[in-house]
C-alpha atoms as a PDB file:
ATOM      1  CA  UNK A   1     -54.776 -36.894  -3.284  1.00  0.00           C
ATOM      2  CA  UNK A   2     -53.072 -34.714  -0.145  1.00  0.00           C
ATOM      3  CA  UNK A   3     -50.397 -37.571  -0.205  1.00  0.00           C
ATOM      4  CA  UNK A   4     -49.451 -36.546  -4.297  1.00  0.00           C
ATOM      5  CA  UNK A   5     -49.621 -33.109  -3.513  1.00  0.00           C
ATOM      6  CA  UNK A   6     -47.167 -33.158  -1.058  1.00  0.00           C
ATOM      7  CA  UNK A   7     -45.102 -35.222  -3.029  1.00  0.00           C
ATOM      8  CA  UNK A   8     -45.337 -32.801  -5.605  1.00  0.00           C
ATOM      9  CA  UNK A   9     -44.456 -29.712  -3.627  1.00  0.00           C
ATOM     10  CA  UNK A  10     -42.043 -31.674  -2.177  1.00  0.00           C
ATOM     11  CA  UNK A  11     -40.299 -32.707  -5.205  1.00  0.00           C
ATOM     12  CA  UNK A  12     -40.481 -28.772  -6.983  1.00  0.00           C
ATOM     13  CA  UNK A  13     -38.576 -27.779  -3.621  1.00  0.00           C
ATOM     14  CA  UNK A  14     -35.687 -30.294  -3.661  1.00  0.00           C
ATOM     15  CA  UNK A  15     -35.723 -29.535  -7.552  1.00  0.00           C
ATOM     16  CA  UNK A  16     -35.383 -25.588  -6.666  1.00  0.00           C
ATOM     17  CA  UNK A  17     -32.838 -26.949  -3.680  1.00  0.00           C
ATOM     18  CA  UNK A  18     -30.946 -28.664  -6.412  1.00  0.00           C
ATOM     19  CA  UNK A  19     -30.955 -25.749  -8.652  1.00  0.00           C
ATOM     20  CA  UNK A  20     -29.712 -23.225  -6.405  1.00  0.00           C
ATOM     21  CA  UNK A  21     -26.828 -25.476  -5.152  1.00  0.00           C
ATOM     22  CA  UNK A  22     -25.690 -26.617  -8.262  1.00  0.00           C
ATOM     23  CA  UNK A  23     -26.476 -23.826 -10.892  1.00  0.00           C
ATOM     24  CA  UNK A  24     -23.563 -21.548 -12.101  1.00  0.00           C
ATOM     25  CA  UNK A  25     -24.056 -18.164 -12.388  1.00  0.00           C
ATOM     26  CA  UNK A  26     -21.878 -16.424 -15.093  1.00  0.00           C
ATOM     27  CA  UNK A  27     -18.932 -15.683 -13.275  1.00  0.00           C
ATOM     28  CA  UNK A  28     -19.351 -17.628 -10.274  1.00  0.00           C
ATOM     29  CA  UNK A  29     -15.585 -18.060 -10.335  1.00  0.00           C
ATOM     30  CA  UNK A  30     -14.298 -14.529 -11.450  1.00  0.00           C
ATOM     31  CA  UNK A  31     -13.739 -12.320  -8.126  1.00  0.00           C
ATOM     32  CA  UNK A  32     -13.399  -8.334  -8.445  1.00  0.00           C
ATOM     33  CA  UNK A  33     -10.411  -7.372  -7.756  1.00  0.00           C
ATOM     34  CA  UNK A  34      -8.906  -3.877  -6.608  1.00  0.00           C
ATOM     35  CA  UNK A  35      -5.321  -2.291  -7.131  1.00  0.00           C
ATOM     36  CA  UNK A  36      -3.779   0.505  -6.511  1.00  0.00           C
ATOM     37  CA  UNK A  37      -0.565   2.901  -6.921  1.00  0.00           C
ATOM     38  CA  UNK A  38       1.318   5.118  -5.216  1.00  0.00           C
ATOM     39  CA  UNK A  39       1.269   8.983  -5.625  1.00  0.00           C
ATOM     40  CA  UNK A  40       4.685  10.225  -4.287  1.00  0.00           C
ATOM     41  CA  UNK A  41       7.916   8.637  -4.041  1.00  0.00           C
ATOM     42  CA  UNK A  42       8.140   8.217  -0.632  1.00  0.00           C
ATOM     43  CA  UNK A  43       5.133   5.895  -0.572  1.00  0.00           C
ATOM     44  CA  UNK A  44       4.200   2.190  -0.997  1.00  0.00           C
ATOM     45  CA  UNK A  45       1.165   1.987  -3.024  1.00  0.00           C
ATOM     46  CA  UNK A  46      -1.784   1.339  -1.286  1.00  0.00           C
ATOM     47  CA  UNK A  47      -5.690   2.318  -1.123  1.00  0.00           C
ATOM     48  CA  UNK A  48      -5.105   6.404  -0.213  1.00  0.00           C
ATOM     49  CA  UNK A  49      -2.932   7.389  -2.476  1.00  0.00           C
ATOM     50  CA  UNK A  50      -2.356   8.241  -6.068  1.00  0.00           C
ATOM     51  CA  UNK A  51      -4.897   6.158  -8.320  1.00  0.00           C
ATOM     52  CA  UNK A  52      -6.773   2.667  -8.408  1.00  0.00           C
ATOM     53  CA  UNK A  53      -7.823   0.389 -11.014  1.00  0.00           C
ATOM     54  CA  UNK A  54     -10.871  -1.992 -10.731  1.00  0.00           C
ATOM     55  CA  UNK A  55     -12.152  -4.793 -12.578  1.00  0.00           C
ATOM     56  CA  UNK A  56     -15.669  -5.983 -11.988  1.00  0.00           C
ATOM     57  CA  UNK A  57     -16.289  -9.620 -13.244  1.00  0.00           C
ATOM     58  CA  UNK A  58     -19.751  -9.657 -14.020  1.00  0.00           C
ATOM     59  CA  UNK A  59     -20.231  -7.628 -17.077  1.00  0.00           C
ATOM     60  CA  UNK A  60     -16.535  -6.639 -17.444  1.00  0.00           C
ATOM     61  CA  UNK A  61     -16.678  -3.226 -15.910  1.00  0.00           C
ATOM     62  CA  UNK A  62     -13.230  -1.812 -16.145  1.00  0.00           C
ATOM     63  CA  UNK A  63     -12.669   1.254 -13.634  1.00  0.00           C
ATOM     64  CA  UNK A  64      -9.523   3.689 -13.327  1.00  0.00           C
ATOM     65  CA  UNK A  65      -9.862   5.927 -10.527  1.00  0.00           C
ATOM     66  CA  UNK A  66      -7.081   8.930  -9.676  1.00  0.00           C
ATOM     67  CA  UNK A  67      -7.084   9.495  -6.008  1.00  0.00           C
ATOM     68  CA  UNK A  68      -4.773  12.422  -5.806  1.00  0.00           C
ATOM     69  CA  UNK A  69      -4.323  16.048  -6.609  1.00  0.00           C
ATOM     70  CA  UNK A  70      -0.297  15.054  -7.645  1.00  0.00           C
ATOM     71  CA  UNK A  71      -0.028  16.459 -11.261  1.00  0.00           C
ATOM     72  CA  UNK A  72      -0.172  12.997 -12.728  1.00  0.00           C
ATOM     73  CA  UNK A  73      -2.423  10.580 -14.619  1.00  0.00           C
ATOM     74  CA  UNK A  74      -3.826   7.003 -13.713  1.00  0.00           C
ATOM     75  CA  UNK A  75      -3.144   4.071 -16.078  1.00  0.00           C
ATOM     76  CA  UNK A  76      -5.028   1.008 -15.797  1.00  0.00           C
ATOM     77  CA  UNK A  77      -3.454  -1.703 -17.124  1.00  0.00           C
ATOM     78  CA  UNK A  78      -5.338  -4.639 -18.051  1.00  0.00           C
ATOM     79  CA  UNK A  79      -4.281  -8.363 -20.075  1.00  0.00           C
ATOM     80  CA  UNK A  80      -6.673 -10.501 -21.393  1.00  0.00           C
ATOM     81  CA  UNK A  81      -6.192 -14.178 -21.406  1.00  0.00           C
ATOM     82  CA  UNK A  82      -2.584 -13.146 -21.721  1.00  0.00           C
ATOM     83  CA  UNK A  83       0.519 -11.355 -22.168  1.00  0.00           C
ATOM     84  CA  UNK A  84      -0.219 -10.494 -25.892  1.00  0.00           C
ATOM     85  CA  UNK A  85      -3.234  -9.094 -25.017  1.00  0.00           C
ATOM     86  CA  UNK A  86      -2.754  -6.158 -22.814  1.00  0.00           C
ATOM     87  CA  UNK A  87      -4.239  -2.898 -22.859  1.00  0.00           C
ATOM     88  CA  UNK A  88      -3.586   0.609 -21.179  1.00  0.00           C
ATOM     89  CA  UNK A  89      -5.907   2.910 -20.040  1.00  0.00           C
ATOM     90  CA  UNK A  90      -5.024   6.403 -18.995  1.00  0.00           C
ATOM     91  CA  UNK A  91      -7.270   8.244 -17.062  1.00  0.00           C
ATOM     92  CA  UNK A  92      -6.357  11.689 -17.635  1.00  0.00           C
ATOM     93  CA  UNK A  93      -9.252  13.655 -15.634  1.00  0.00           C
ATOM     94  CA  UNK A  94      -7.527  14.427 -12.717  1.00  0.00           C
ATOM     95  CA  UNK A  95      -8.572  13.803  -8.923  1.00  0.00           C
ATOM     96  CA  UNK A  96     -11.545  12.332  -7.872  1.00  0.00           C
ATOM     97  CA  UNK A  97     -11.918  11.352 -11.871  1.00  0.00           C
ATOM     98  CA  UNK A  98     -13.112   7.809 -12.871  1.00  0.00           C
ATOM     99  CA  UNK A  99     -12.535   6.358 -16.578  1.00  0.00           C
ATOM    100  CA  UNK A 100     -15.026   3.656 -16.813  1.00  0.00           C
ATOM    101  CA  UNK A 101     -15.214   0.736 -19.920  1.00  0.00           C
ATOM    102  CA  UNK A 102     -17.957  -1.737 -20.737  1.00  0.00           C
ATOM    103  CA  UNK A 103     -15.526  -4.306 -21.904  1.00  0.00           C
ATOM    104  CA  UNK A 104     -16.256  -7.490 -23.811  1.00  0.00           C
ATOM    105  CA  UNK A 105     -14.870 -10.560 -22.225  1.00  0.00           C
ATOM    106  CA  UNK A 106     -15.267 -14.328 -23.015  1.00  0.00           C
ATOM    107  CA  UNK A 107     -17.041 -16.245 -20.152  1.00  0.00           C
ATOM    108  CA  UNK A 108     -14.124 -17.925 -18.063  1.00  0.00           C
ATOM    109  CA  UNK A 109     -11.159 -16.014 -19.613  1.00  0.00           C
ATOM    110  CA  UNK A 110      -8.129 -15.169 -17.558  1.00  0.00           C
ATOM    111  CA  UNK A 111      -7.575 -11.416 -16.533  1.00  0.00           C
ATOM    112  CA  UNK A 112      -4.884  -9.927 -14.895  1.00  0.00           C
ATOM    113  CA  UNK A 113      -5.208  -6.180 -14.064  1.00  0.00           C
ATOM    114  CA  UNK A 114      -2.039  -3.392 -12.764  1.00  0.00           C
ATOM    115  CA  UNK A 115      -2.657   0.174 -11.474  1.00  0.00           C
ATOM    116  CA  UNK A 116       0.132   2.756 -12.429  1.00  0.00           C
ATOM    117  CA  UNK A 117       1.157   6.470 -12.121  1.00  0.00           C
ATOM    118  CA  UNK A 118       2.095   8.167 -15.492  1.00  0.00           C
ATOM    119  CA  UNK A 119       2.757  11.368 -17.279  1.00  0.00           C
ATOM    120  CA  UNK A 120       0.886  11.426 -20.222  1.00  0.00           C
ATOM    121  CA  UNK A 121       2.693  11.908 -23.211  1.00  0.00           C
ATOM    122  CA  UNK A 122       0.415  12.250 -25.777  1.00  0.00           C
ATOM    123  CA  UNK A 123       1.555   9.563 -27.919  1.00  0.00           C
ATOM    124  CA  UNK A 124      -1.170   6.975 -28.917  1.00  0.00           C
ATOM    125  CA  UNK A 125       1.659   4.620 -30.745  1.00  0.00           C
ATOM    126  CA  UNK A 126       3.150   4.073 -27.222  1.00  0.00           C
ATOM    127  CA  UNK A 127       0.644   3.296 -24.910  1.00  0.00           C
ATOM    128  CA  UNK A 128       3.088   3.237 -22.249  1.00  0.00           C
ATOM    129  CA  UNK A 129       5.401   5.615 -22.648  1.00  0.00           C
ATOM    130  CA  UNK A 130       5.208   8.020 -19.018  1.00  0.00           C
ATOM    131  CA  UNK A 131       4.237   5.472 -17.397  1.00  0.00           C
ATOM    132  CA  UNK A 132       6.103   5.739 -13.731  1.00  0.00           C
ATOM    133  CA  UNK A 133       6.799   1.976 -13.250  1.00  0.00           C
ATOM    134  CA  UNK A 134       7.765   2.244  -9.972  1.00  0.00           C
ATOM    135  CA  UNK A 135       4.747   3.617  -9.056  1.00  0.00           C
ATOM    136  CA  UNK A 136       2.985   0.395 -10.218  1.00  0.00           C
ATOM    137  CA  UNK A 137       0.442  -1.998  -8.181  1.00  0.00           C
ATOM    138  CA  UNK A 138       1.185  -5.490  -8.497  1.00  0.00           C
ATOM    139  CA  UNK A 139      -0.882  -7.445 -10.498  1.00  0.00           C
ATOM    140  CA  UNK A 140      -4.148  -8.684  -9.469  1.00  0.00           C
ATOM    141  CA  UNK A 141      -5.667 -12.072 -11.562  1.00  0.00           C
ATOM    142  CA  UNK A 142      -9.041 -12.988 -11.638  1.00  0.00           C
ATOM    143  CA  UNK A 143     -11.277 -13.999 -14.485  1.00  0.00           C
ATOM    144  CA  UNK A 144     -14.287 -12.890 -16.581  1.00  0.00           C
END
């Protein structure tokens, strides 16, 4: 009887073992990813300056941060299993402001995300108008 028992326990532990190693979570592959832009002219983008954008895989948080008091708006820029599918979010708050979105996003899908500088225009038909491409990140790919 000890002998089955410890068969047993030792069988629901390799099981678990088994489990663990080769279970998938759902975004096992997809890594956050971080970018960020420049605020003045006179600077390379990078981490303390001017505005971020962040994507977390799991459960598609989309975040657009603006880092600096510079008199301009952060854009995240975001495509979606593609080209055809990209989307521009200004963050318009101001420093130390954060424009979060609970996005939707098929298991596995390819996303690629960009962090800008902009002057907001006002114009909803051009999402992109104002945007200050030279202040751009570069892009950043992941997946969902």
């Amino acid at each position: 009887m000890m002998r089955l028992l410890a068969r047993s326990a030792l069988a629901g532990t390799a099981a678990t073992l088994l489990a663990l190693a080769t279970g998938t979570s759902a975004h096992a592959d997809g890594l956050d990813r971080t970018v960020w832009a420049g605020a003045d002219w006179n600077v390379t983008p990078h981490a303390d300056s001017g505005g971020k954008a962040h994507i977390q895989t799991y459960g598609e948080i989309f975040t657009i941060t603006d880092l600096a008091k510079d008199g301009h708006s952060t854009i995240g820029i975001i495509s979606i299993g593609g080209e055809a599918n990209t989307y521009y979010y200004w963050n318009r708050g101001g420093v130390d402001s954060t424009r979060t979105l609970n996005l939707d996003i098929k298991e596995g899908t390819p996303i690629t995300i960009k962090a800008c500088i902009g002057d907001w225009k006002g114009n909803p038909d051009t999402p992109a108008a104002g945007i200050i491409w030279e202040k751009c990140s570069g892009w950043a790919q992941t997946d969902a």
